[in-house]
PDB file of N, CA and C in Angstrom:
ATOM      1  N   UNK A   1      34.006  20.933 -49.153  1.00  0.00           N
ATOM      2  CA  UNK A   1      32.767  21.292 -48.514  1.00  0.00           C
ATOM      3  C   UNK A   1      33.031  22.516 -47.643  1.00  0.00           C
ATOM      4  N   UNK A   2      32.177  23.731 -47.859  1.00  0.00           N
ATOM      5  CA  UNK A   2      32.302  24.625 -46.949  1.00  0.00           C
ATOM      6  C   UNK A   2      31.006  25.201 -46.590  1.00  0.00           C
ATOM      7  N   UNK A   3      30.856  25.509 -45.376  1.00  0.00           N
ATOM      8  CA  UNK A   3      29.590  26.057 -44.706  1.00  0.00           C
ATOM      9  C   UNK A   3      29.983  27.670 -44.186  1.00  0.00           C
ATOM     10  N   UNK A   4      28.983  28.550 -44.345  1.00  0.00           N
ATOM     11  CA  UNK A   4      29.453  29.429 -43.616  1.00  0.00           C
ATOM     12  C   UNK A   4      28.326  30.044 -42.688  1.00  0.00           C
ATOM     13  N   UNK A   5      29.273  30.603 -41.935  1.00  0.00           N
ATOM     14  CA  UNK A   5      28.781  31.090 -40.333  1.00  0.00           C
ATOM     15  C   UNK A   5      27.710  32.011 -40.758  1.00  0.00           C
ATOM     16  N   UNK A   6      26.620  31.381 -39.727  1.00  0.00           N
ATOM     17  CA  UNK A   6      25.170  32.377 -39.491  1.00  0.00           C
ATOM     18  C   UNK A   6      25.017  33.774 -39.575  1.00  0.00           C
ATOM     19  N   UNK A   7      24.686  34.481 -40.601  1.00  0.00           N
ATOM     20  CA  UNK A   7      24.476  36.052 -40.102  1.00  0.00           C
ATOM     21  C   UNK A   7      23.225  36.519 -40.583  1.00  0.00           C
ATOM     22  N   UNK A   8      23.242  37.855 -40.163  1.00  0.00           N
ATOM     23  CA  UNK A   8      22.317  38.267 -40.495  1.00  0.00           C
ATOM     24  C   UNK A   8      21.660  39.536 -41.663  1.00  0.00           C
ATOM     25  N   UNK A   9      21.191  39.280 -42.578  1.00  0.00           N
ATOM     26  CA  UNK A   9      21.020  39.688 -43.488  1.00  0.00           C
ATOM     27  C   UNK A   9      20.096  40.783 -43.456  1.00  0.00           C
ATOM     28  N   UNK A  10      19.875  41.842 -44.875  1.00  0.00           N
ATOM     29  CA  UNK A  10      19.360  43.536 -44.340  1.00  0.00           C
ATOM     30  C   UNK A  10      17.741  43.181 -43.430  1.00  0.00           C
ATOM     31  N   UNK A  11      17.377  41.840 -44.454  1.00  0.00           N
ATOM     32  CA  UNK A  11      15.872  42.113 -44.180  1.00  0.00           C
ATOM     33  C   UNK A  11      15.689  41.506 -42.510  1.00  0.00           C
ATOM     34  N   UNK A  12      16.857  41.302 -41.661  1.00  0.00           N
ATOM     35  CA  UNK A  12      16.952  40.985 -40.190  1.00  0.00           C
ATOM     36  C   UNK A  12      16.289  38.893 -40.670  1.00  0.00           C
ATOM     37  N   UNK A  13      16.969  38.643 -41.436  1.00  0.00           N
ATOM     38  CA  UNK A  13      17.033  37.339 -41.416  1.00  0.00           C
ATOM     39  C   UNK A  13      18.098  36.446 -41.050  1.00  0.00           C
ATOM     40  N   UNK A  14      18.226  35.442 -40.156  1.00  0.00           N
ATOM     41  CA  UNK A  14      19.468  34.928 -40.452  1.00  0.00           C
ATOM     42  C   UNK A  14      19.461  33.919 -41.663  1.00  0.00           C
ATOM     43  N   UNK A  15      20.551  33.873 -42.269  1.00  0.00           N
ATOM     44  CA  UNK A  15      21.158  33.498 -43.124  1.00  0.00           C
ATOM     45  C   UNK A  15      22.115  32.828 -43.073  1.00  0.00           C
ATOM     46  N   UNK A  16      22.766  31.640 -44.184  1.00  0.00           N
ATOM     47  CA  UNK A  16      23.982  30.877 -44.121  1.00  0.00           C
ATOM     48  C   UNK A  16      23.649  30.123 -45.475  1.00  0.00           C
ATOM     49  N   UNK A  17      25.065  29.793 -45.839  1.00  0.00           N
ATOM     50  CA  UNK A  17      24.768  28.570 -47.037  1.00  0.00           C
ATOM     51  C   UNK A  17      26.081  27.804 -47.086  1.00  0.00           C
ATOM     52  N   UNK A  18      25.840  26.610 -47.691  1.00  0.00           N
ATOM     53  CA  UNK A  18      26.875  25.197 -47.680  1.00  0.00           C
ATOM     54  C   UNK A  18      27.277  25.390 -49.135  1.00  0.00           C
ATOM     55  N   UNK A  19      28.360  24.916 -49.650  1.00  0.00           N
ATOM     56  CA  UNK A  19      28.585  24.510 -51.019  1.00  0.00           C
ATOM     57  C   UNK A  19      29.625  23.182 -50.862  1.00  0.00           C
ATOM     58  N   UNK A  20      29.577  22.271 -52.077  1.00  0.00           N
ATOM     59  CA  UNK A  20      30.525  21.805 -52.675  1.00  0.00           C
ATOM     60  C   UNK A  20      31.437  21.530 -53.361  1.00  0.00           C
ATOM     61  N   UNK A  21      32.608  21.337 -53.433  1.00  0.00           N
ATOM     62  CA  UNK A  21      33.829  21.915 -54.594  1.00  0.00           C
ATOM     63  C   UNK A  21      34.256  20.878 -54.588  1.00  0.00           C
ATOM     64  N   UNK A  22      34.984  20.728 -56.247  1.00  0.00           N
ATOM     65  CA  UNK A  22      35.403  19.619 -56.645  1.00  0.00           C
ATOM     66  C   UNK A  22      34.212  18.798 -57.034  1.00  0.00           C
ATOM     67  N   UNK A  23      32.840  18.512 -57.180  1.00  0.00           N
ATOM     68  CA  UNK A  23      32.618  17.420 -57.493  1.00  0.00           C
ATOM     69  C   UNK A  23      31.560  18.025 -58.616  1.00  0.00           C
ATOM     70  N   UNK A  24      31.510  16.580 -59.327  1.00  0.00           N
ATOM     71  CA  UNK A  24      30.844  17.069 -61.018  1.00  0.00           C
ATOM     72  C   UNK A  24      29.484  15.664 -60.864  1.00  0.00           C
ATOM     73  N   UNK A  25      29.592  15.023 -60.060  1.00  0.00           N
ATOM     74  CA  UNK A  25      27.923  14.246 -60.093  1.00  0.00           C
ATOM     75  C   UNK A  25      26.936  14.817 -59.217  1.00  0.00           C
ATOM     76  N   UNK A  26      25.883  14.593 -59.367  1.00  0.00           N
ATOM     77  CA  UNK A  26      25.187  15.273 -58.609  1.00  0.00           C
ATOM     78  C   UNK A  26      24.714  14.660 -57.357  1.00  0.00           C
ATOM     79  N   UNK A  27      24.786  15.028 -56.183  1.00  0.00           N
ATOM     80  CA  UNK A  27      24.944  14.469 -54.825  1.00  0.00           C
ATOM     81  C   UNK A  27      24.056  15.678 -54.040  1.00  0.00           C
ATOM     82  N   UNK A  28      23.252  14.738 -53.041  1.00  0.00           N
ATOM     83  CA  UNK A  28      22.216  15.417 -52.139  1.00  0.00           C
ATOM     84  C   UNK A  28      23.079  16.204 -50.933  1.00  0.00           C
ATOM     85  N   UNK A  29      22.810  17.302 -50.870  1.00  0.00           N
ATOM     86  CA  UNK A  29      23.896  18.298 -50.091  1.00  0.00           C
ATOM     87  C   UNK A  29      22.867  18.965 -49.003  1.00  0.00           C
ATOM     88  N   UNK A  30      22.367  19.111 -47.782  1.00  0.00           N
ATOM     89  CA  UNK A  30      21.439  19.075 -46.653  1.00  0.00           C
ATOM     90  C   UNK A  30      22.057  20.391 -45.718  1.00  0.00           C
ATOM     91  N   UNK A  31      21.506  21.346 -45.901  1.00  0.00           N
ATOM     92  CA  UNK A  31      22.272  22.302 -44.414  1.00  0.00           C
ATOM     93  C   UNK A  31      21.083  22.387 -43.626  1.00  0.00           C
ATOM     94  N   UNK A  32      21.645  22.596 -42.271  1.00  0.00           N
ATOM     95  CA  UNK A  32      20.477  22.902 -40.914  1.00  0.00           C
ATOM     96  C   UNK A  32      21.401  23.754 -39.866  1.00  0.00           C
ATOM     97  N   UNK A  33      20.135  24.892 -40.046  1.00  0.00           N
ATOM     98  CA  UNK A  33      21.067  25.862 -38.942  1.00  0.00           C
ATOM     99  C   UNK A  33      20.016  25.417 -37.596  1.00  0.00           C
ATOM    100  N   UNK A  34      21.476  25.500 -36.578  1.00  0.00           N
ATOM    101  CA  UNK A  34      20.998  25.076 -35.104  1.00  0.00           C
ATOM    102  C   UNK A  34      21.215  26.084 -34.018  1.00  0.00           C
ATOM    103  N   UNK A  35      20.088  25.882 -33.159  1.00  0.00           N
ATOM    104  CA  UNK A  35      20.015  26.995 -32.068  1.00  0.00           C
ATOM    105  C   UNK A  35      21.062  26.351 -31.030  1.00  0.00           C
ATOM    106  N   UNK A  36      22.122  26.966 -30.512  1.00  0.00           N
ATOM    107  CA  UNK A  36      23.292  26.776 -29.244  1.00  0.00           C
ATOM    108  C   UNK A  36      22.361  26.846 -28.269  1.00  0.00           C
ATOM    109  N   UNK A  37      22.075  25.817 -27.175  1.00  0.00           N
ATOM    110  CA  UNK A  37      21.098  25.239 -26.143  1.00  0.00           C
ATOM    111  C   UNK A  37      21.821  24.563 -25.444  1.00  0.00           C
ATOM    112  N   UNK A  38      21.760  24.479 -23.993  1.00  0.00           N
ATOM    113  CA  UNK A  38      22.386  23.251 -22.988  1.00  0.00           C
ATOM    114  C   UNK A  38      21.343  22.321 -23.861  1.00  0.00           C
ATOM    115  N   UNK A  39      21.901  20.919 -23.683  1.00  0.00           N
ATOM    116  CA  UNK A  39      21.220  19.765 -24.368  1.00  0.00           C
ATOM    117  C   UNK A  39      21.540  19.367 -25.974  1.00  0.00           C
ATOM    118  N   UNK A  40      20.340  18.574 -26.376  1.00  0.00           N
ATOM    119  CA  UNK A  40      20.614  18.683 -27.701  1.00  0.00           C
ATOM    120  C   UNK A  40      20.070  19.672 -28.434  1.00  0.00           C
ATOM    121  N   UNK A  41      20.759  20.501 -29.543  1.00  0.00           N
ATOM    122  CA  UNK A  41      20.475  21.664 -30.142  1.00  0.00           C
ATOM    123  C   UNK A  41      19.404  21.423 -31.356  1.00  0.00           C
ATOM    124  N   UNK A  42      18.391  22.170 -30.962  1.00  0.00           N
ATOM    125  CA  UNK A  42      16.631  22.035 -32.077  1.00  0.00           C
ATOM    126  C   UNK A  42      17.175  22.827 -33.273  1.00  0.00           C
ATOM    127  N   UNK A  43      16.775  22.342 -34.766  1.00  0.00           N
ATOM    128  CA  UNK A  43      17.228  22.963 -35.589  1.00  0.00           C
ATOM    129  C   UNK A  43      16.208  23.700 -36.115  1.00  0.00           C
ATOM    130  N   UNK A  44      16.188  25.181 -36.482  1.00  0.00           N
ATOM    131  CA  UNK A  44      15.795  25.812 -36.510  1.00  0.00           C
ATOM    132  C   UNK A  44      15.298  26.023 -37.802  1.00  0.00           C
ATOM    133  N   UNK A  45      16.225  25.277 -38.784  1.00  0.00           N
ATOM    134  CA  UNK A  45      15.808  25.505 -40.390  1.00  0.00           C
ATOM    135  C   UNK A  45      16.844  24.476 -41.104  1.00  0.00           C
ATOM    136  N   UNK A  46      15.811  24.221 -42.216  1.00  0.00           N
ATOM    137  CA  UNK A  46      16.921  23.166 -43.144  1.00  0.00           C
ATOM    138  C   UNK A  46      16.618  22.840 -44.349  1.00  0.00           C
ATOM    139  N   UNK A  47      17.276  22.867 -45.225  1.00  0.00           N
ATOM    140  CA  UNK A  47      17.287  22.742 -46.626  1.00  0.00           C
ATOM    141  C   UNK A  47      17.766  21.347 -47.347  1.00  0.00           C
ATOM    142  N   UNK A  48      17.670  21.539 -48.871  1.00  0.00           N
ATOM    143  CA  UNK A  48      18.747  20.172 -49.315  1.00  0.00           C
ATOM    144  C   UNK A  48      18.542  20.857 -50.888  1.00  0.00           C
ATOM    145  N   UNK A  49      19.603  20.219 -51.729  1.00  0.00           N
ATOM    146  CA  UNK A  49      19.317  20.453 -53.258  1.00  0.00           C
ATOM    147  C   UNK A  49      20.652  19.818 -53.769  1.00  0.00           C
ATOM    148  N   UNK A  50      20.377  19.476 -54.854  1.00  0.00           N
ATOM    149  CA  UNK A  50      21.540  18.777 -55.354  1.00  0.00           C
ATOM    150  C   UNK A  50      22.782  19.080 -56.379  1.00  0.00           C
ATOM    151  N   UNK A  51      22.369  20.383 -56.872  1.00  0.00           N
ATOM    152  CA  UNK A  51      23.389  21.253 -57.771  1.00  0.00           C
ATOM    153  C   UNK A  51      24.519  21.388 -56.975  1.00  0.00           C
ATOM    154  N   UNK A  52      24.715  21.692 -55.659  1.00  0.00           N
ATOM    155  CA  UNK A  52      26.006  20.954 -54.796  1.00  0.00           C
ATOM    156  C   UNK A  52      26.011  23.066 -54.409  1.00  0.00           C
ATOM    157  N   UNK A  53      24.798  23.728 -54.402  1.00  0.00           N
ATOM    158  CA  UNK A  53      25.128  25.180 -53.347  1.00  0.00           C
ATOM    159  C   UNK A  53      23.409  25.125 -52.818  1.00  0.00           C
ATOM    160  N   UNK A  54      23.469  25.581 -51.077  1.00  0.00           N
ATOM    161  CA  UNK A  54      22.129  25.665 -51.136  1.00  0.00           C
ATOM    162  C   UNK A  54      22.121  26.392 -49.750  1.00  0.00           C
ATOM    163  N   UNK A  55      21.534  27.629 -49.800  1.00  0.00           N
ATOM    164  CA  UNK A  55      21.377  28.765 -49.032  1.00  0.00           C
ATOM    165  C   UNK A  55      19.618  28.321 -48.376  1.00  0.00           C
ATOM    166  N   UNK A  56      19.662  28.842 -46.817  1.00  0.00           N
ATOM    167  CA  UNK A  56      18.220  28.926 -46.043  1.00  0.00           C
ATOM    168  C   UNK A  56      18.832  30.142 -45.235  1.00  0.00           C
ATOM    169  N   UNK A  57      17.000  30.624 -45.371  1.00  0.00           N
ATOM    170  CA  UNK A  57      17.189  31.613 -44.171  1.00  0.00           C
ATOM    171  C   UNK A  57      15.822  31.519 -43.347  1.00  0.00           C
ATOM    172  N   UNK A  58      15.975  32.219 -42.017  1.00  0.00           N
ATOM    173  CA  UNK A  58      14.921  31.891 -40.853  1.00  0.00           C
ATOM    174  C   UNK A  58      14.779  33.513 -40.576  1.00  0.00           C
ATOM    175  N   UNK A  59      13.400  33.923 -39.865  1.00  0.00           N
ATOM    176  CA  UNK A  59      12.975  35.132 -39.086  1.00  0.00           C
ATOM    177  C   UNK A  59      13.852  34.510 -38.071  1.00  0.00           C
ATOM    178  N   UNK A  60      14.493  35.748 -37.662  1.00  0.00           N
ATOM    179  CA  UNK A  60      15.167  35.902 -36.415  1.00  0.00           C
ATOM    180  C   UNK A  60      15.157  36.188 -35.293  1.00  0.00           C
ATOM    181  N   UNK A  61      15.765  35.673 -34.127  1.00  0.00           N
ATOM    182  CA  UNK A  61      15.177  35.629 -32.585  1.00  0.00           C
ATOM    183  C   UNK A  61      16.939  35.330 -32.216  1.00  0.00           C
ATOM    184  N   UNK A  62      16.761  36.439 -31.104  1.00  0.00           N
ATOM    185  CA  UNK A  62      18.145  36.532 -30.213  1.00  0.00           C
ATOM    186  C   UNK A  62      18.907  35.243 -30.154  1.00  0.00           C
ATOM    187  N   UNK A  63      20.103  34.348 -29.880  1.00  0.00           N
ATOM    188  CA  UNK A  63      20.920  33.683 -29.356  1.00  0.00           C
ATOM    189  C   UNK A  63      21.719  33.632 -30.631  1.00  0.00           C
ATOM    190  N   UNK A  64      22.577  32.048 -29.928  1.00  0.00           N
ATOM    191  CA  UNK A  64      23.940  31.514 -30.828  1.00  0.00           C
ATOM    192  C   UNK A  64      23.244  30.705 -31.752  1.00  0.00           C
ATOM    193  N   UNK A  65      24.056  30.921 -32.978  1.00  0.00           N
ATOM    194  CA  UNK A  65      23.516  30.248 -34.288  1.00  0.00           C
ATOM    195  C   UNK A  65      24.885  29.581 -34.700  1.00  0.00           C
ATOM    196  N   UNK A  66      24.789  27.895 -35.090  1.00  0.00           N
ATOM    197  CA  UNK A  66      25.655  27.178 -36.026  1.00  0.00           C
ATOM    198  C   UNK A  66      25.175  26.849 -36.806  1.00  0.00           C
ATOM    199  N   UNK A  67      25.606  26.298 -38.070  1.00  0.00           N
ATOM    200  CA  UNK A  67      24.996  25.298 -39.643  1.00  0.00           C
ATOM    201  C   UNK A  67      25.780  24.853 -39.560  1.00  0.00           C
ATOM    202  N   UNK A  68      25.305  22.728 -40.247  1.00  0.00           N
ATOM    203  CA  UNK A  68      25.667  21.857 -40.265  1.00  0.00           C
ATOM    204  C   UNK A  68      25.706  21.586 -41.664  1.00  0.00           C
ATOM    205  N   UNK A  69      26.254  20.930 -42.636  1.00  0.00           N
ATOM    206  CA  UNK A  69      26.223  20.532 -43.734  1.00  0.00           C
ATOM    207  C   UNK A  69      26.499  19.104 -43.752  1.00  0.00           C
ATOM    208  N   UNK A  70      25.176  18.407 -44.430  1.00  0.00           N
ATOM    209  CA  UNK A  70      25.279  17.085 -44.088  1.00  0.00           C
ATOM    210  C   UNK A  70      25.059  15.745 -45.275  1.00  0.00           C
ATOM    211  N   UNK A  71      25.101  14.797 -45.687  1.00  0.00           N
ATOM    212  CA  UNK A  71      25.009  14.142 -46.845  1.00  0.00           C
ATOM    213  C   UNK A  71      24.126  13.455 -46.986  1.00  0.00           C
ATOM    214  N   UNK A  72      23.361  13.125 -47.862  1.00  0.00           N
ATOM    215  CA  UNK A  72      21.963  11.901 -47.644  1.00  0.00           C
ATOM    216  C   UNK A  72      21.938  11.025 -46.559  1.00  0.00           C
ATOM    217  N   UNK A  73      22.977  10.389 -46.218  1.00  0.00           N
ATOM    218  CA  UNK A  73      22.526   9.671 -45.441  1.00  0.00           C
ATOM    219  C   UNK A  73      22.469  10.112 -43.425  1.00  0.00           C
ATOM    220  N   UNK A  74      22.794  11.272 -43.640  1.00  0.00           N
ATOM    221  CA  UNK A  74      22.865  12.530 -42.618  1.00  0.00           C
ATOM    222  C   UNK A  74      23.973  12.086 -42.043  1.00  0.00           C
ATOM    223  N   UNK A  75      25.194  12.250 -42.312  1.00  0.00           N
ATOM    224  CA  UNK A  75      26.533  12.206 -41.722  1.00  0.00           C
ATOM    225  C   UNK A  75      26.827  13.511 -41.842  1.00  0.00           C
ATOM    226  N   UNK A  76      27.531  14.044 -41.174  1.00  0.00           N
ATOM    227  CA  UNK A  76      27.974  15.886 -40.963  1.00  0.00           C
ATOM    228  C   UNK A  76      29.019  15.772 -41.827  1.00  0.00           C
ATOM    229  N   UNK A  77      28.903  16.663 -42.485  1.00  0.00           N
ATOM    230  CA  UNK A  77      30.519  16.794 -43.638  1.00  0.00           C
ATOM    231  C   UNK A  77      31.200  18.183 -43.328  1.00  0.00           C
ATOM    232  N   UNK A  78      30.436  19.087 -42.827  1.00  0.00           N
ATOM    233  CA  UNK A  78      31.160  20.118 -42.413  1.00  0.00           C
ATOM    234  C   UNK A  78      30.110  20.760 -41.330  1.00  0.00           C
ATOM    235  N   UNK A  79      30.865  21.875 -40.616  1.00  0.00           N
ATOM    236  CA  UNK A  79      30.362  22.471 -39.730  1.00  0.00           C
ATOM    237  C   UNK A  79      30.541  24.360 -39.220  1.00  0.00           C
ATOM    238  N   UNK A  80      29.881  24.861 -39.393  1.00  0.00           N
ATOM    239  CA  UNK A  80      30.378  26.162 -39.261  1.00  0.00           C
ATOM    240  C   UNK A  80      30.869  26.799 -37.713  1.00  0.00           C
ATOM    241  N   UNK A  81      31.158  28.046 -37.194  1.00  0.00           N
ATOM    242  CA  UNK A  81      31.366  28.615 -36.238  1.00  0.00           C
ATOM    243  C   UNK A  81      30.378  29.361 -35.689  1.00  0.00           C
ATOM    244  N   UNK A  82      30.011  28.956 -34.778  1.00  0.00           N
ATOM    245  CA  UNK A  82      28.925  29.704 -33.748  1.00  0.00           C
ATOM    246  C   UNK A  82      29.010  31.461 -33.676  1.00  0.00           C
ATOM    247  N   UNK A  83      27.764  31.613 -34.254  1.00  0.00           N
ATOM    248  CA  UNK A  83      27.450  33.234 -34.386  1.00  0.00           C
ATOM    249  C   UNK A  83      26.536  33.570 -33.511  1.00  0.00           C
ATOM    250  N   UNK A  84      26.797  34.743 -32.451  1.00  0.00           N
ATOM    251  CA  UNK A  84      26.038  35.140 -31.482  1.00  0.00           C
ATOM    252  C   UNK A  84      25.104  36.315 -31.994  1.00  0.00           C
ATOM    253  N   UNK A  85      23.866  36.273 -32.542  1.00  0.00           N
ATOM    254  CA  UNK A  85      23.247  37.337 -33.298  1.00  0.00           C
ATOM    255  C   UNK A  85      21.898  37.784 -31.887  1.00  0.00           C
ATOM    256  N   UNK A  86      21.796  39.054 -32.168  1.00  0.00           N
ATOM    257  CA  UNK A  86      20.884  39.744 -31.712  1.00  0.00           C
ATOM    258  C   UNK A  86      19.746  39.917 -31.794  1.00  0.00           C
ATOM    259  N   UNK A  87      19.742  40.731 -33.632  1.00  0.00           N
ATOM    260  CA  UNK A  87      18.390  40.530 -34.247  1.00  0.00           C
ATOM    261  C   UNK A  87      17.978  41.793 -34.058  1.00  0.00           C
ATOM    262  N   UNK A  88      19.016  43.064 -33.730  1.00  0.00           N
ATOM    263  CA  UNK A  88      18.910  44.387 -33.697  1.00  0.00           C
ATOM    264  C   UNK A  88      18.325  45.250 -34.905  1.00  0.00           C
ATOM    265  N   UNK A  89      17.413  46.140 -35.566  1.00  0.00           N
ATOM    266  CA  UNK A  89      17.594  46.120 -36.537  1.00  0.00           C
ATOM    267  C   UNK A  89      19.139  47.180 -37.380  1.00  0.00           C
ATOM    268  N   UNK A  90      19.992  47.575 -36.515  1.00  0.00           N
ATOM    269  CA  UNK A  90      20.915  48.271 -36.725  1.00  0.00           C
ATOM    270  C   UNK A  90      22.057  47.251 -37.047  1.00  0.00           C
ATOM    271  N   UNK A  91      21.889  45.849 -36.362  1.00  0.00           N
ATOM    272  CA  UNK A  91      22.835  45.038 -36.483  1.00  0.00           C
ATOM    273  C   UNK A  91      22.921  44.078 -37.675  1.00  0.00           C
ATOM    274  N   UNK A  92      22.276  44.596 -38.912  1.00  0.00           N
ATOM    275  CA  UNK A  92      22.275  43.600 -40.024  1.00  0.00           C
ATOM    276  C   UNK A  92      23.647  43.773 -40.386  1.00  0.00           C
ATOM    277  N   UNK A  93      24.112  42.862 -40.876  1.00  0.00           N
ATOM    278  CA  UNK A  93      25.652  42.979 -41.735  1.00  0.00           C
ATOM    279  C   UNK A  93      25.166  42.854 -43.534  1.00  0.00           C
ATOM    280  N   UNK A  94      25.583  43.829 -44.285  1.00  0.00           N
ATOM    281  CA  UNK A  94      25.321  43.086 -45.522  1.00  0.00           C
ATOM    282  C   UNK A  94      25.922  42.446 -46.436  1.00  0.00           C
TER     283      UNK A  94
END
C-alpha cells in the first residue's frame, strides 16, 4: 500500500493518490485527504474504487495537507507526509 503526499497540480489543484501492490482480488481501497488543524482534522475530499489505484483532487486553499488510505471497514492502511501548500499560482509542481 502506498499513498502519496499532497501536491499541487498545473490546474492549482491539490492532488494525491493511493495504490495497491501485490494483490489480484478485488478489494475496496478509500483515500481522504485531510486538512492539518489543532483538533480533529475535517477531510477535505475522498474517494474509493476497487481496481486497487484511485486518485482525488480538491480546489485549493492555503495550509497543511495529509492522505489517508483506508480499507472498507475504515482502518488506515497507510498514511502520507504532510504537505504545506500555498495555492500560489507560480507554485504548481508538475
Amino acid at each position: 500500500m502506498s499513498v502519496a503526499k499532497p501536491r499541487l497540480n498545473s490546474a492549482l489543484k491539490i492532488e494525491t493518490f493511493a495504490a495497491r501492490r501485490g494483490c489480484f482480488s478485488s478489494a475496496l481501497l478509500r483515500i481522504r485527504i485531510k486538512r492539518a488543524v489543532p483538533g480533529r482534522d475535517p477531510v477535505v475530499k475522498s474517494g474509493a474504487a476497487r481496481n486497487g489505484r484511485v486518485k482525488v483532487a480538491v480546489a485549493c486553499q492555503p495550509g497543511v495537507y495529509y492522505a489517508t488510505a483506508t480499507d472498507l471497514r475504515g482502518r488506515t492502511l497507510a498514511k502520507s507526509r504532510a504537505a504545506r501548500l500555498s495555492c500560489a499560482p507560480g507554485s504548481a509542481t508538475p
